[in-house]
Each structure stands twice: as C-alpha cells, then as structure tokens.
Protein backbone atom coordinates (compact mmCIF):
# COMPACT_ATOMS: atom_id res chain seq x y z
CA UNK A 1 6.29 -12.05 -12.48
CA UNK A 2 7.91 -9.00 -11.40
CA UNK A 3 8.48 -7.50 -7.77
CA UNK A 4 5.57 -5.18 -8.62
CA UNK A 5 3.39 -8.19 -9.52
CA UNK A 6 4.22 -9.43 -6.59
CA UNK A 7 3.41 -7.00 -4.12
CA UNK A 8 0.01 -6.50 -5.30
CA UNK A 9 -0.41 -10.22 -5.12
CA UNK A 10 0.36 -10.01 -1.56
CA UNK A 11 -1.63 -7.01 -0.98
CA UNK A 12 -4.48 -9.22 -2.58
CA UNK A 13 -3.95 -11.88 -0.24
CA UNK A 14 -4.09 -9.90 2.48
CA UNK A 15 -7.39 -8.70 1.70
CA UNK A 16 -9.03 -12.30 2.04
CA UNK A 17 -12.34 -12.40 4.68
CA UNK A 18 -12.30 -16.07 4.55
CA UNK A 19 -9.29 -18.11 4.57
CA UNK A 20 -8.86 -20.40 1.46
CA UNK A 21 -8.86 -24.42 1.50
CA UNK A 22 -5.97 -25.83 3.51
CA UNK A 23 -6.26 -29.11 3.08
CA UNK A 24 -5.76 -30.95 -0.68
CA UNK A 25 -9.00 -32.76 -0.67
CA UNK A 26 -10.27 -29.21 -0.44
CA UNK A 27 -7.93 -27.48 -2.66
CA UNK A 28 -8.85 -29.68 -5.32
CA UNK A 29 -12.69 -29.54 -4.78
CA UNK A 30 -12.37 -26.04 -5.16
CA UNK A 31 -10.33 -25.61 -8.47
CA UNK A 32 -13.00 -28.63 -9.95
CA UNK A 33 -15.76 -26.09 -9.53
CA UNK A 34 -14.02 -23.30 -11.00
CA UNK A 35 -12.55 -24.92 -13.71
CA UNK A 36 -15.35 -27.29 -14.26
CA UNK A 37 -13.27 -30.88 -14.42
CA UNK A 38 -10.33 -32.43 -13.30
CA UNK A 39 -9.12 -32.59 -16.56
CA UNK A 40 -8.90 -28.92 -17.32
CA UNK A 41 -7.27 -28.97 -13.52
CA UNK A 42 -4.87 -31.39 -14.63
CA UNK A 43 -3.98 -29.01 -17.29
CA UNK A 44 -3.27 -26.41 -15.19
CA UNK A 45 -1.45 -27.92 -12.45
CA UNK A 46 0.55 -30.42 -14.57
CA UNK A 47 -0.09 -34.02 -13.24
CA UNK A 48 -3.03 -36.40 -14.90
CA UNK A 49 -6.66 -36.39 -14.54
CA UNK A 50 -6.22 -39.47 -12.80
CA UNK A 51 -3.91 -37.73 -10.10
CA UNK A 52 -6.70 -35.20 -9.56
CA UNK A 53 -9.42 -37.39 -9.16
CA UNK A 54 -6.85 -39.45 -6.17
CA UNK A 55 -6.59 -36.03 -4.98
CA UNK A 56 -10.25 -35.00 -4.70
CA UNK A 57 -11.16 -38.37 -3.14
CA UNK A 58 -8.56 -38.64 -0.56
CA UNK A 59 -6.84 -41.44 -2.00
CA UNK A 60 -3.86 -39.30 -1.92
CA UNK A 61 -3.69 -37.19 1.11
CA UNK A 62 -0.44 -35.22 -0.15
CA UNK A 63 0.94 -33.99 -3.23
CA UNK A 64 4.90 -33.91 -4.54
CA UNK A 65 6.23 -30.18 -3.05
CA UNK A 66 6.05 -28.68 -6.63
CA UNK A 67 2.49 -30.00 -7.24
CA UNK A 68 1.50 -28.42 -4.16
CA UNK A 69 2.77 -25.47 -4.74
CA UNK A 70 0.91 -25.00 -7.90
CA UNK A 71 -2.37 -26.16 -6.47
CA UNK A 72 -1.42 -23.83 -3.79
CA UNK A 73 -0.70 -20.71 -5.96
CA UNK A 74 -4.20 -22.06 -7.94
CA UNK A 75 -6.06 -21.71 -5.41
CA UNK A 76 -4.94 -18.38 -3.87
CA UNK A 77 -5.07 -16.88 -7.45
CA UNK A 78 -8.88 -17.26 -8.06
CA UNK A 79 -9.84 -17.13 -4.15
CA UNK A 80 -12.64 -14.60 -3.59
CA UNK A 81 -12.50 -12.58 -6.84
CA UNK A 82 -15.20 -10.08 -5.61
CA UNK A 83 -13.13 -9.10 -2.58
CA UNK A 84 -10.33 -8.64 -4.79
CA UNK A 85 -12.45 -6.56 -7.12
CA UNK A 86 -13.92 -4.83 -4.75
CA UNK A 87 -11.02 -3.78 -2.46
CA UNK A 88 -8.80 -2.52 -6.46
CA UNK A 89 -12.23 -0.56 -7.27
CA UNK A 90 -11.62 1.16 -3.89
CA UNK A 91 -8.14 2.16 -4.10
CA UNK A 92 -8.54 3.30 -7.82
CA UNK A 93 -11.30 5.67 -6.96
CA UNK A 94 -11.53 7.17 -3.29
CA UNK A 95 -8.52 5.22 -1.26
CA UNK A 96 -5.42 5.31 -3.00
CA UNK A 97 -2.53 2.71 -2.24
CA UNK A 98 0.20 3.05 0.05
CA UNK A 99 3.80 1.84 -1.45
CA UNK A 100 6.44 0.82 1.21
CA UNK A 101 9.92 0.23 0.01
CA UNK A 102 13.54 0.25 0.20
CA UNK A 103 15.13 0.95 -2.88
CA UNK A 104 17.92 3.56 -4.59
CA UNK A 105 16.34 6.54 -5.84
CA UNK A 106 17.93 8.37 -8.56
CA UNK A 107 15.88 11.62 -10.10
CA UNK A 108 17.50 14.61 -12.73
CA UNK A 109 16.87 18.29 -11.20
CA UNK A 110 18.08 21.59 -11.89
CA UNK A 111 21.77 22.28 -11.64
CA UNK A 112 23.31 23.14 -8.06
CA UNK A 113 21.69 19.84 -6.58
CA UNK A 114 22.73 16.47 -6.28
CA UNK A 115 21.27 13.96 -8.27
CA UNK A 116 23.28 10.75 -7.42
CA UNK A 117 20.88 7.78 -6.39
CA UNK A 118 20.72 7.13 -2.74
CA UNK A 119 18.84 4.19 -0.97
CA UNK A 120 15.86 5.42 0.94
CA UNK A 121 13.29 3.56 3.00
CA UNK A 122 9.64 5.53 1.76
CA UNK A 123 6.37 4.85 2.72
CA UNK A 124 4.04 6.69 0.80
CA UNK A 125 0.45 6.74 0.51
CA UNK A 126 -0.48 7.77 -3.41
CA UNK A 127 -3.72 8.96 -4.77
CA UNK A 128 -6.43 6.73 -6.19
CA UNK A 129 -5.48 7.61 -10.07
CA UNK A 130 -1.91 5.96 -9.46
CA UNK A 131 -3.19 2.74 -8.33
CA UNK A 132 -6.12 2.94 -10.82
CA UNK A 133 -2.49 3.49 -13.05
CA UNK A 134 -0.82 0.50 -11.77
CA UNK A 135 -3.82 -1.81 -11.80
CA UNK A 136 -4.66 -0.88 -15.81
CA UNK A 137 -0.82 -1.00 -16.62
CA UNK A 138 -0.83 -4.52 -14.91
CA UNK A 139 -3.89 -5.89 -16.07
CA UNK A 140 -2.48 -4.64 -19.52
CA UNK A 141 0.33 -6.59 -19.29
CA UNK A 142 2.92 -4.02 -18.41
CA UNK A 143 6.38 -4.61 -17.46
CA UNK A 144 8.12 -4.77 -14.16
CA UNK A 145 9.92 -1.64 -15.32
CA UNK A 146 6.86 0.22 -16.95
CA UNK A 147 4.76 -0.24 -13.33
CA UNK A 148 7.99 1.19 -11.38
CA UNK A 149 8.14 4.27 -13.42
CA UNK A 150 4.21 4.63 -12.33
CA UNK A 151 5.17 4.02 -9.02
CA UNK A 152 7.90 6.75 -9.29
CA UNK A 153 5.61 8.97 -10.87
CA UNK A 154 3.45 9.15 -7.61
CA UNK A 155 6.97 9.48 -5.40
CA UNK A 156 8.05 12.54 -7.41
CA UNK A 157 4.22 14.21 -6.74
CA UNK A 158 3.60 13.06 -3.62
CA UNK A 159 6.83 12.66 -2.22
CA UNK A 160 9.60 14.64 -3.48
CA UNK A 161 7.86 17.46 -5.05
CA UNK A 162 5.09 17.52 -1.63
CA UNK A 163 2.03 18.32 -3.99
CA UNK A 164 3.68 21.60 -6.23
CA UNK A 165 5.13 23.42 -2.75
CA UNK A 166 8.59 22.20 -3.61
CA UNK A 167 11.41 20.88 -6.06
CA UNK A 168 9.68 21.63 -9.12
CA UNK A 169 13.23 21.42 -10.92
CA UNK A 170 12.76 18.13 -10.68
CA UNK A 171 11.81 15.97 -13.74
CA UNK A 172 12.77 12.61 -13.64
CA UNK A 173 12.70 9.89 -10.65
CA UNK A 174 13.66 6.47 -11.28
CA UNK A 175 13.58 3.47 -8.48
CA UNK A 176 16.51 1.33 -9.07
CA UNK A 177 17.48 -1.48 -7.01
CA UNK A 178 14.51 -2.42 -5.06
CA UNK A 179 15.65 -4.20 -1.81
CA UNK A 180 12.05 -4.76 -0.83
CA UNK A 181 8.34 -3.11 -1.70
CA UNK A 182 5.25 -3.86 -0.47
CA UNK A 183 1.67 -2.20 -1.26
CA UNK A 184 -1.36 -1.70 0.90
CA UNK A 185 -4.50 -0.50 -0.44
C-alpha cells in the first residue's frame, strides 16, 4: 500500500461510531461471520483452522505478534462498511476532503518565476469531485503516484491557482517527497 492508501485508511478508521472487537475471542467471532468459517479465516490470516477454532473458544487467549496483527488489520478492514460507505458517498458529492501534508512541491510556470521544489506544510480542503477522483482511482487500483498527481491536481486549483484569480501560468504541480499526509473527509 501506498502513503495515499494509507491515509484514507486512517481517515476510514477514524470515522468508526462503534469501536471494533478488542479482545481475540471477539476478533475471531467477528471475521467467522463475515467470512463464513474458520477455514476461509485461516486462509486469510495464515495459521490453521485448528488455530482459529482455539482462538474463537478461548483456548488460546493470545496470538503470535504477526498473527495479531493480521487479525487486527482483518478486522479493522471490514469494520462497519456502511459507515465507511456512507461517510466516501459524502465527501464525493457535497463535502469534499481535506488533505494535510508536508511534502516538496515542485510545479512548471511561466518564465520570470521560480519553479524549484520547496517543502511546504498545506492543509487544504478540496472539492467533492477530487475525492470522488481519489476514491474511483483507488478503488481502481491506481498507483501511489497516479492518486498524488490527483491530489496535486486539487492543490494547483484550490491552492496555488486560488480558484482562476491567480497563477494561471501555472501548469504542472507535482508532490515529491511526502514527509507526512493525512486526509479528513
């Protein structure tokens, strides 16, 4: 997964009404109903059926660190789909998504300015059709690289160019060497 991936998993998590299982008895109860046996959880989570069914009846109380992890990153992935759902429809249509970062910035514009990348800490709320961008570029299977340049699409509209009243010479922005990013939405 990329960084971009990764923000808007954390911006997903964030959105959670009800916290998800803590405990393993609970984690595991949880992925059996939504994949439908401990088998197929087995499969995802890489140990043995048998290790699942331990797991579910509390005949182990904790997992290796790795294991956990992945039962862990299991769970949180399929926690509350709707909310998920519900919150992307939002920001794709009417709310927009707010990108914080720290990252160089590099753009081409017309001769007489500079154009050498600089870092720059931004946060800046884009319209609804970038996110609705960035979700169908990521559930597309986009690259890291392809959702940046959507990213720095909305920076050169909303940021740099301020809506059309300014630096129309410029053409190209670029993020380069993201330091951190987080999204909101």
């Amino acid at each position: 997964m990329g960084e971009i991936d990764d923000a808007i998993e954390r911006a997903d998590r964030e959105a959670f009404t009800k916290a998800p299982p803590k405990t393993l008895k609970g984690q595991i109860g949880f992925l059996i109903k939504q994949f439908g046996s401990a088998k197929a959880v087995a499969a995802q989570i890489g140990v043995t059926a048998d290790s699942v069914n331990r797991y579910r009846r509390g005949a182990r109380k904790h997992a290796r660190a790795d294991v956990a992890a992945k039962i862990d990153n299991a769970v949180k992935a399929r926690w509350q789909p709707l909310v998920r759902k519900r919150r992307q429809k939002q920001a794709a249509t009417t709310g927009g998504i707010t990108v914080e970062t720290r990252a160089r910035f590099g753009y081409t514009s017309s001769a007489g300015s500079t154009d050498d990348g600089r870092f720059r800490r931004l946060t800046v709320h884009l319209p609804a059709a970038y996110a609705q961008q960035l979700f169908d570029a990521r559930d597309a299977g986009a690259s890291d690289q392809q959702m940046r340049g959507i990213i720095a699409e909305g920076f050169k509209e909303v940021y740099f160019q301020d809506g059309g009243s300014r630096a129309m010479g410029l053409s190209d922005v670029e993020i380069n060497d993201i330091d951190y990013l987080d999204l909101d939405y």
